[in-house]
PDB file of N, CA and C in Angstrom:
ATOM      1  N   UNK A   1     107.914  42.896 141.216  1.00  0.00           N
ATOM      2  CA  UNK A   1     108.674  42.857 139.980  1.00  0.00           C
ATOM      3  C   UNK A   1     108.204  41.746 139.045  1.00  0.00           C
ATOM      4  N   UNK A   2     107.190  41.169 139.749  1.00  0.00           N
ATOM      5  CA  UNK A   2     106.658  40.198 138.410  1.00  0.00           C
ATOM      6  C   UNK A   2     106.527  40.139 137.370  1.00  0.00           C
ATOM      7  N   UNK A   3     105.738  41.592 137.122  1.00  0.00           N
ATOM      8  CA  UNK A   3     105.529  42.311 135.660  1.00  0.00           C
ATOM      9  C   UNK A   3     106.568  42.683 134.721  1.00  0.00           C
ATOM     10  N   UNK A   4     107.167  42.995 135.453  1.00  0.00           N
ATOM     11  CA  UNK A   4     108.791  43.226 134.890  1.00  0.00           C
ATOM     12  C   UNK A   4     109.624  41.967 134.096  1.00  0.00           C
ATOM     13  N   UNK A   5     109.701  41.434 135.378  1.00  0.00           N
ATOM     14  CA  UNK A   5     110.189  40.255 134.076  1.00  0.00           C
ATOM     15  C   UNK A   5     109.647  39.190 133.740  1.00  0.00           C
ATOM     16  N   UNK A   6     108.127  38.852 133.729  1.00  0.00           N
ATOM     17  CA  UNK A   6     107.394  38.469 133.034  1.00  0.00           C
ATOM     18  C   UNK A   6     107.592  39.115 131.477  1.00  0.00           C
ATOM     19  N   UNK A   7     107.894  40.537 131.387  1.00  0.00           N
ATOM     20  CA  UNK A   7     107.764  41.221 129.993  1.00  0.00           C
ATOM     21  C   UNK A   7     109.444  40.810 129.547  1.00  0.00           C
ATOM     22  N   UNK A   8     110.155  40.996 130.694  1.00  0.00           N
ATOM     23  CA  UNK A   8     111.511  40.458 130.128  1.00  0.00           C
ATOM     24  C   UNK A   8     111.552  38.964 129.134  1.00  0.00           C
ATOM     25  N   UNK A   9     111.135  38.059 130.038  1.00  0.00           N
ATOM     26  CA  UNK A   9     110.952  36.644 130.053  1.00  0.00           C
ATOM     27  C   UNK A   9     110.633  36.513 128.653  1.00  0.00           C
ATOM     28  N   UNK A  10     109.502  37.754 128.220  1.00  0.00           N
ATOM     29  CA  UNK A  10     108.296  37.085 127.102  1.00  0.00           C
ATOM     30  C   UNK A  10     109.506  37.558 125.853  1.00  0.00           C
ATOM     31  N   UNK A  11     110.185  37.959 126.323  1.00  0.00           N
ATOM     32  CA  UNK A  11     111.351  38.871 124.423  1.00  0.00           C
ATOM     33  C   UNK A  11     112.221  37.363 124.137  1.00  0.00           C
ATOM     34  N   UNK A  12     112.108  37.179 122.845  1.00  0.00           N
ATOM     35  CA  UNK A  12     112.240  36.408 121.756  1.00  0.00           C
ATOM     36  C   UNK A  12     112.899  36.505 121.064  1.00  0.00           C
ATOM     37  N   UNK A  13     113.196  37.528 120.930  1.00  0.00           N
ATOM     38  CA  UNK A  13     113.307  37.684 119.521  1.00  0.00           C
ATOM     39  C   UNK A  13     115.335  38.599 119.355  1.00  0.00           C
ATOM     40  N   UNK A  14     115.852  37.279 119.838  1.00  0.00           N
ATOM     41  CA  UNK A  14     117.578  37.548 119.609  1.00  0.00           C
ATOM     42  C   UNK A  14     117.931  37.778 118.074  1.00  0.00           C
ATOM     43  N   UNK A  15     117.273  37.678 116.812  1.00  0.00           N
ATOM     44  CA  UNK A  15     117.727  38.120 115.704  1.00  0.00           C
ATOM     45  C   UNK A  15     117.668  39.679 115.910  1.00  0.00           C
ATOM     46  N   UNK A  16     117.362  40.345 116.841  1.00  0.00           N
ATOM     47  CA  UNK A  16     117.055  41.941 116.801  1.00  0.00           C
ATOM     48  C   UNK A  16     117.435  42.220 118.352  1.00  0.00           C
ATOM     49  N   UNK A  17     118.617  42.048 118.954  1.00  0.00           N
ATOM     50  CA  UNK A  17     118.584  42.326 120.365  1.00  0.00           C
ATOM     51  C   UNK A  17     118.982  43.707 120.730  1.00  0.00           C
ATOM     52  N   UNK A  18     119.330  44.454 119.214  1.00  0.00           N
ATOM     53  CA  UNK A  18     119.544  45.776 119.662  1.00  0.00           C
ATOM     54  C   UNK A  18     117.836  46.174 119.811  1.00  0.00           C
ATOM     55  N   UNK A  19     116.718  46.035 119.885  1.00  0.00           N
ATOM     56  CA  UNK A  19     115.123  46.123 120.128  1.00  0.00           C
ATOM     57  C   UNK A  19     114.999  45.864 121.448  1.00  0.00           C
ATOM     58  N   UNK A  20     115.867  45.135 122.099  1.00  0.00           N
ATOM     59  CA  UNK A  20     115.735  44.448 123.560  1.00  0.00           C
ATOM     60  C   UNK A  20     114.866  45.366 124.894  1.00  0.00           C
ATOM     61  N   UNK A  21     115.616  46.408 124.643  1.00  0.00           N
ATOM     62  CA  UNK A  21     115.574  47.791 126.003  1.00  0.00           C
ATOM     63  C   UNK A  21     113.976  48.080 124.948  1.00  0.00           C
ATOM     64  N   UNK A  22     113.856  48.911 124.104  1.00  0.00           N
ATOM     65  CA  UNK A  22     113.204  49.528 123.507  1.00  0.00           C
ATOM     66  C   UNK A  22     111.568  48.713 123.798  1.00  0.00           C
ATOM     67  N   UNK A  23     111.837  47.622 123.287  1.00  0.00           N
ATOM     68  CA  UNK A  23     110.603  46.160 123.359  1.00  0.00           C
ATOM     69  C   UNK A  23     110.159  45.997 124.520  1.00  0.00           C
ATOM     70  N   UNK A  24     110.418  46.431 125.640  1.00  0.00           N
ATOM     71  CA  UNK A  24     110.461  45.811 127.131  1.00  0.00           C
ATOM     72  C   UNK A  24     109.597  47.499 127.596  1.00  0.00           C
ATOM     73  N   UNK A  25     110.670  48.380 127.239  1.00  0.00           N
ATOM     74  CA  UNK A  25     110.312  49.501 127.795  1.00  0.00           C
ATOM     75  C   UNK A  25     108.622  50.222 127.849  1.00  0.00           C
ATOM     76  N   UNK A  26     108.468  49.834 126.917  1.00  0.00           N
ATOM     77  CA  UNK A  26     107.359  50.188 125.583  1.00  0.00           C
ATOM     78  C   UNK A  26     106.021  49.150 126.245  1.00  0.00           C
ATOM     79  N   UNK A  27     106.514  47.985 127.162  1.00  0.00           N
ATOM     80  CA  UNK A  27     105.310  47.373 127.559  1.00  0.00           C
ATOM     81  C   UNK A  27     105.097  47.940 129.390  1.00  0.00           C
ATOM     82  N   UNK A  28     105.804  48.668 129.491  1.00  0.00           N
ATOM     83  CA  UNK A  28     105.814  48.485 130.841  1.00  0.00           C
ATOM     84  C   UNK A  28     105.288  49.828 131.749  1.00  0.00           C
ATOM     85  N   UNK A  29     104.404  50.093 132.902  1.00  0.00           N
ATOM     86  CA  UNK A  29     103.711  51.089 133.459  1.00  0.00           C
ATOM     87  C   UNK A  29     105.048  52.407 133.373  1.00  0.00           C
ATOM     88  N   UNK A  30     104.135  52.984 134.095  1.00  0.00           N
ATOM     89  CA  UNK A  30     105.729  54.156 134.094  1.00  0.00           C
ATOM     90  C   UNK A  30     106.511  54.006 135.431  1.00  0.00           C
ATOM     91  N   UNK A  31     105.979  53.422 136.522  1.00  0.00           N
ATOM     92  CA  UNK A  31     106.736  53.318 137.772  1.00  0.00           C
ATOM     93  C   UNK A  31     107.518  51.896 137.437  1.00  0.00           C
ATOM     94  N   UNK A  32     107.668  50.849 136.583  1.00  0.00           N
ATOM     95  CA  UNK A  32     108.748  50.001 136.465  1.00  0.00           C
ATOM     96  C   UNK A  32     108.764  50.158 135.191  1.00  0.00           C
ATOM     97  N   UNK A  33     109.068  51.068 134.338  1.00  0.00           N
ATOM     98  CA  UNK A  33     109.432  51.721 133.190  1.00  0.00           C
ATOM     99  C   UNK A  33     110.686  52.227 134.078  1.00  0.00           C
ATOM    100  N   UNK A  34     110.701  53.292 135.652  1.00  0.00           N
ATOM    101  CA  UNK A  34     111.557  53.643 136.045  1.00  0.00           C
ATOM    102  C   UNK A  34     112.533  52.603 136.556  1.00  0.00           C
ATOM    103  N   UNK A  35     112.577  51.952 136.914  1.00  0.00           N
ATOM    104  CA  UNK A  35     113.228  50.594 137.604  1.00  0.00           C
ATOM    105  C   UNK A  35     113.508  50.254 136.336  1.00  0.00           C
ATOM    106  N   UNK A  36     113.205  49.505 135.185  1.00  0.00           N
ATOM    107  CA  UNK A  36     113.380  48.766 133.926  1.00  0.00           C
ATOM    108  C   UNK A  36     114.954  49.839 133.058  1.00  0.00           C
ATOM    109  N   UNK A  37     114.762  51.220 133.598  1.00  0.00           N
ATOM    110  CA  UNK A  37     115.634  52.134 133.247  1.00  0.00           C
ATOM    111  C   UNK A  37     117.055  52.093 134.481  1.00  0.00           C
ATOM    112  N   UNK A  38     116.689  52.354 135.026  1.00  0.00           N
ATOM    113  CA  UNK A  38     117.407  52.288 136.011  1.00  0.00           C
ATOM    114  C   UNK A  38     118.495  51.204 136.480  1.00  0.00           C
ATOM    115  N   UNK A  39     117.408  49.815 136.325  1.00  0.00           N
ATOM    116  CA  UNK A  39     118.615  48.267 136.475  1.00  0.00           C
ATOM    117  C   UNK A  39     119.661  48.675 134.609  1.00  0.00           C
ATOM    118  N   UNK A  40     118.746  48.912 133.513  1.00  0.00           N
ATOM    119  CA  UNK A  40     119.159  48.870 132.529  1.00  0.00           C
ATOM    120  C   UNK A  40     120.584  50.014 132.248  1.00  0.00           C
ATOM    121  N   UNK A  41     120.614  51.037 133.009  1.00  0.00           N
ATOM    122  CA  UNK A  41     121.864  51.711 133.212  1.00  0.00           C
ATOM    123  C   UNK A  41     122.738  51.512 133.935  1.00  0.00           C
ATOM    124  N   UNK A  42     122.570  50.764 135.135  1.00  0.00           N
ATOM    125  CA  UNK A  42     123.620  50.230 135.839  1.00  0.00           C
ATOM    126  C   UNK A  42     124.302  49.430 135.316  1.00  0.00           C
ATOM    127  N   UNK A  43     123.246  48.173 134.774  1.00  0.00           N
ATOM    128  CA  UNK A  43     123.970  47.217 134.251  1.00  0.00           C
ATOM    129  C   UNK A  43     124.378  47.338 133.099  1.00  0.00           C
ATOM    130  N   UNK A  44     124.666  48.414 132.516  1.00  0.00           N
ATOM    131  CA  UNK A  44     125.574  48.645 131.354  1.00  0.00           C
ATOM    132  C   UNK A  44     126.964  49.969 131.221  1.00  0.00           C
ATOM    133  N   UNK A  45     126.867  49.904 133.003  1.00  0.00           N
ATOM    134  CA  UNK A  45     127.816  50.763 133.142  1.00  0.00           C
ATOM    135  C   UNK A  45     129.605  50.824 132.583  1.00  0.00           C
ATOM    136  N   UNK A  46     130.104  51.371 131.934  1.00  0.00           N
ATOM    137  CA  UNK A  46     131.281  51.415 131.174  1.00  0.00           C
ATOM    138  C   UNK A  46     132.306  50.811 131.820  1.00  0.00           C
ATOM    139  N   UNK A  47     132.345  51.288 133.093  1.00  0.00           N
ATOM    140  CA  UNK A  47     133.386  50.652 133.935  1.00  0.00           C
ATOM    141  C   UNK A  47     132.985  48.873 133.838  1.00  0.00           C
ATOM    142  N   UNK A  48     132.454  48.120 134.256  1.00  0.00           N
ATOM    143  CA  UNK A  48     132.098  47.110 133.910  1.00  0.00           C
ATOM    144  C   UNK A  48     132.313  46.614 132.158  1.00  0.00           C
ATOM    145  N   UNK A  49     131.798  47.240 132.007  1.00  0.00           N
ATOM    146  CA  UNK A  49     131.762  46.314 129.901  1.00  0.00           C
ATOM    147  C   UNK A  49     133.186  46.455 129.427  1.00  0.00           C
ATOM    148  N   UNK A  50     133.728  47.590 129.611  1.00  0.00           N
ATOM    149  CA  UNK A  50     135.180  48.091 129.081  1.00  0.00           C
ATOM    150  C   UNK A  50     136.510  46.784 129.369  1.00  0.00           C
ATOM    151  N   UNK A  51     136.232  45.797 130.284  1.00  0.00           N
ATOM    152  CA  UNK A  51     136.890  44.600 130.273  1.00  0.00           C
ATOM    153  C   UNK A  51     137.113  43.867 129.046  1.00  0.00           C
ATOM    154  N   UNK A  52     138.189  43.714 128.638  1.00  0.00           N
ATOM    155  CA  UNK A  52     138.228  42.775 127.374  1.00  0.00           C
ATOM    156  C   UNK A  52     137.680  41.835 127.107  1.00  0.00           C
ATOM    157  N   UNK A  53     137.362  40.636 128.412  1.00  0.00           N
ATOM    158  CA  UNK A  53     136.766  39.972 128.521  1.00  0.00           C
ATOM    159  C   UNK A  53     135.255  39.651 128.936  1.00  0.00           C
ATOM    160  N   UNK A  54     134.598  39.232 127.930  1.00  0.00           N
ATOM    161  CA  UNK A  54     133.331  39.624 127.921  1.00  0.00           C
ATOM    162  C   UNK A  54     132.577  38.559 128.840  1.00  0.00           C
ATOM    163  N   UNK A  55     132.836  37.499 128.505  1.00  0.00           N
ATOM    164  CA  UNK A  55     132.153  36.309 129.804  1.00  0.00           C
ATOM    165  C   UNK A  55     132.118  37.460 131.379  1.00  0.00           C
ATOM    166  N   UNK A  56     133.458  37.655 131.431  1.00  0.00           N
ATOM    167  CA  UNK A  56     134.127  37.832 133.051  1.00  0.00           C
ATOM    168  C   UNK A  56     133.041  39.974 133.313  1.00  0.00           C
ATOM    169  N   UNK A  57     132.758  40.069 132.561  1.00  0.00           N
ATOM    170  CA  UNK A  57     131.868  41.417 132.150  1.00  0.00           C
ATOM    171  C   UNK A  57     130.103  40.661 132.727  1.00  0.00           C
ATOM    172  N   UNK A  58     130.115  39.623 131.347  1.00  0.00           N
ATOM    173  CA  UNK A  58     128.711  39.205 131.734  1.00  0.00           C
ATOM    174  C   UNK A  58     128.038  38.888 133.522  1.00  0.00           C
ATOM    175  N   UNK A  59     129.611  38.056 133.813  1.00  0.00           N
ATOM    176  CA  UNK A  59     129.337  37.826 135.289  1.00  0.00           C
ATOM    177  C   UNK A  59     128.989  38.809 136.039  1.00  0.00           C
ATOM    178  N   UNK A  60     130.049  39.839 136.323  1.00  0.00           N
ATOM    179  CA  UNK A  60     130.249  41.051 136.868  1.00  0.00           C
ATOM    180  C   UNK A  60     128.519  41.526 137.193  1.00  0.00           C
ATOM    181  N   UNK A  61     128.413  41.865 135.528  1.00  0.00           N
ATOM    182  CA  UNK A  61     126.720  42.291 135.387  1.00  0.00           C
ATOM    183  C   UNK A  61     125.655  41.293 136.112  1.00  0.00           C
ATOM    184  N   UNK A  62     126.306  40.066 135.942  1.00  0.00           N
ATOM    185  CA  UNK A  62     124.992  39.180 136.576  1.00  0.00           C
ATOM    186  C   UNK A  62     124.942  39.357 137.778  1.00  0.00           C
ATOM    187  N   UNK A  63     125.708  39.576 138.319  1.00  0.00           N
ATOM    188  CA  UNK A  63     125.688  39.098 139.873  1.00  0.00           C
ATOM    189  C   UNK A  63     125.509  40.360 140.432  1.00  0.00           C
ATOM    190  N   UNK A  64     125.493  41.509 139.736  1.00  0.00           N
ATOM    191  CA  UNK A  64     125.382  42.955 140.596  1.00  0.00           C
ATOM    192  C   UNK A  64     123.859  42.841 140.090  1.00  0.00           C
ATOM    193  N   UNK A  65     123.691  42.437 139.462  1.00  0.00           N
ATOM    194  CA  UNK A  65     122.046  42.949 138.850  1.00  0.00           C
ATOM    195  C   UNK A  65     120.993  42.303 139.988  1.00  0.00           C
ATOM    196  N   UNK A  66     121.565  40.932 139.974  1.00  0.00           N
ATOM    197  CA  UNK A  66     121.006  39.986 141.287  1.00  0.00           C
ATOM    198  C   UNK A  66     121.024  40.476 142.669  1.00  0.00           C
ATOM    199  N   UNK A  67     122.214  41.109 143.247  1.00  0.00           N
ATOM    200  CA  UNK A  67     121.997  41.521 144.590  1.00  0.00           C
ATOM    201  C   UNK A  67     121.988  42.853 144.668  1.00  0.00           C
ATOM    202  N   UNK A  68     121.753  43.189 143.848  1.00  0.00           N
ATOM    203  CA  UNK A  68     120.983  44.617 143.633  1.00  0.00           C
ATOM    204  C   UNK A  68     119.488  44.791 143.486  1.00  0.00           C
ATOM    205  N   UNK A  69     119.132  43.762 142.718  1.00  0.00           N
ATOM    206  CA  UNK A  69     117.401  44.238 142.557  1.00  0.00           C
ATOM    207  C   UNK A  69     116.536  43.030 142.562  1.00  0.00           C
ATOM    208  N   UNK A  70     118.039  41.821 142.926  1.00  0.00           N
ATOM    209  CA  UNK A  70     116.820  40.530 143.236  1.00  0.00           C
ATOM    210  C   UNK A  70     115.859  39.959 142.162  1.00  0.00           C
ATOM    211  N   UNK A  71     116.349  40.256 141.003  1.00  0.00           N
ATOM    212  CA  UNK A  71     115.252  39.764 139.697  1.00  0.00           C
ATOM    213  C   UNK A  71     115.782  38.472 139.700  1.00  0.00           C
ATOM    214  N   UNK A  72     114.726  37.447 138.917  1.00  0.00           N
ATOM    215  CA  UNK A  72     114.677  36.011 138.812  1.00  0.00           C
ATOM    216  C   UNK A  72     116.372  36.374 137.484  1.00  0.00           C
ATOM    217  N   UNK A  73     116.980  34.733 138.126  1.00  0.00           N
ATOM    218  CA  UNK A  73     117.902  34.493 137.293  1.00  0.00           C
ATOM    219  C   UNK A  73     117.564  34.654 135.840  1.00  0.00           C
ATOM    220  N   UNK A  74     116.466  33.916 135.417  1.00  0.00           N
ATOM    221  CA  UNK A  74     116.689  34.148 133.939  1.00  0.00           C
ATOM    222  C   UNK A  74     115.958  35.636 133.511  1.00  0.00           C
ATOM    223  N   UNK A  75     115.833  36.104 133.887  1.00  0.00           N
ATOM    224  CA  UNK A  75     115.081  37.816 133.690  1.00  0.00           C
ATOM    225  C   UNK A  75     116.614  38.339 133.323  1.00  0.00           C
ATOM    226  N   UNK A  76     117.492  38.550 134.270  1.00  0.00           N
ATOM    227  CA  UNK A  76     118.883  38.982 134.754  1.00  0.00           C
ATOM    228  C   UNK A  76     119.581  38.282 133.359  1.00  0.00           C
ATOM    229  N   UNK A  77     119.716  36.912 133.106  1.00  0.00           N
ATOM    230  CA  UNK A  77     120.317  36.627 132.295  1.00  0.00           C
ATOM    231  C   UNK A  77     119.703  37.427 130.672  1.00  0.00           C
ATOM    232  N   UNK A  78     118.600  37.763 130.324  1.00  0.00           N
ATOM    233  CA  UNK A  78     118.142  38.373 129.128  1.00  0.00           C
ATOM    234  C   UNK A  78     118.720  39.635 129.098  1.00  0.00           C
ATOM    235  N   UNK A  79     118.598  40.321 130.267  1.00  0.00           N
ATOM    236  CA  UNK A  79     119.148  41.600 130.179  1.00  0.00           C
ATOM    237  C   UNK A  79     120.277  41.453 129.920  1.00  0.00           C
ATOM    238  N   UNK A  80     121.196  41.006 130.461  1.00  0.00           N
ATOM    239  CA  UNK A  80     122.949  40.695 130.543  1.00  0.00           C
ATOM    240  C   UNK A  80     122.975  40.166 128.637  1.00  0.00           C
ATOM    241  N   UNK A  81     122.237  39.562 127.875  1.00  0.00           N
ATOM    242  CA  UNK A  81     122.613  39.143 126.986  1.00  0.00           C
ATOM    243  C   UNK A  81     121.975  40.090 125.885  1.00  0.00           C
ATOM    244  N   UNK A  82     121.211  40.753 126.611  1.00  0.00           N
ATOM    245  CA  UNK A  82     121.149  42.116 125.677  1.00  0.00           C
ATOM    246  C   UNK A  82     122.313  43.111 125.504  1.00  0.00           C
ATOM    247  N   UNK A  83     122.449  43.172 126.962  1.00  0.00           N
ATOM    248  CA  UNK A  83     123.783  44.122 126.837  1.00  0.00           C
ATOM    249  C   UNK A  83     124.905  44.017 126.233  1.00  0.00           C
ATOM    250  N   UNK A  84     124.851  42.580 126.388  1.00  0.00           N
ATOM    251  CA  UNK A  84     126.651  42.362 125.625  1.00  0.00           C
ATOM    252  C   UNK A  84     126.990  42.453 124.107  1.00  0.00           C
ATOM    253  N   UNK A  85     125.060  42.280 123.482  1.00  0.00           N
ATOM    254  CA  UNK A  85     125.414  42.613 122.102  1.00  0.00           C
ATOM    255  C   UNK A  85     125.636  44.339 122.004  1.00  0.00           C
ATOM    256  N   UNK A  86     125.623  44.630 122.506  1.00  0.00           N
ATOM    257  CA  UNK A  86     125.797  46.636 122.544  1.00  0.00           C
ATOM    258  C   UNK A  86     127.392  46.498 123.008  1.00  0.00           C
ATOM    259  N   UNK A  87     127.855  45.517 123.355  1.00  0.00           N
ATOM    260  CA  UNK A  87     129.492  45.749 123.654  1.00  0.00           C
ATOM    261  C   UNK A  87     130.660  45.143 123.029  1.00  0.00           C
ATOM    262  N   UNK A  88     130.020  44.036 122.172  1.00  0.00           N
ATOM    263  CA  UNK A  88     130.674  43.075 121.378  1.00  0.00           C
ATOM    264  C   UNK A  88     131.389  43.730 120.192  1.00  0.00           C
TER     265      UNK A  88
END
């Protein structure tokens, strides 16, 4: 998963985080294109975000994303802060 969130790692660019998924997707082979899809639907599953509280959401997401697919903390944290602008 290096590659993966190495490409996570490298996104910058929070004035445009609805680009986040799209930017990432777009660099990545097609076998962790599938994985990159896959963590990216879980962790934006409705049941989860639909909490009023969005910190206690972010967690939720962090910590399933982590013992689910084992990505480096701050990889996990980009994604999670992508997502929350899609829920805010």
């Amino acid at each position: 998963m290096t590659n993966l969130e190495a490409k996570i790692l490298a996104f910058n660019d929070w004035t445009k985080p609805y680009t986040f998924f799209k930017t990432i997707a777009e660099k990545l082979p097609e076998d962790e294109l599938a994985l990159f899809q896959e963590i990216w639907e879980k962790a934006s599953d409705r049941e989860i975000w639909r909490i009023h509280d969005l910190i206690l959401a972010c967690k939720i997401t962090q910590t399933f994303v982590r013992d689910t697919y084992g990505l480096d903390d701050n990889a996990i944290a980009r994604i999670v802060r992508a997502i929350s602008y899609d829920w805010k």
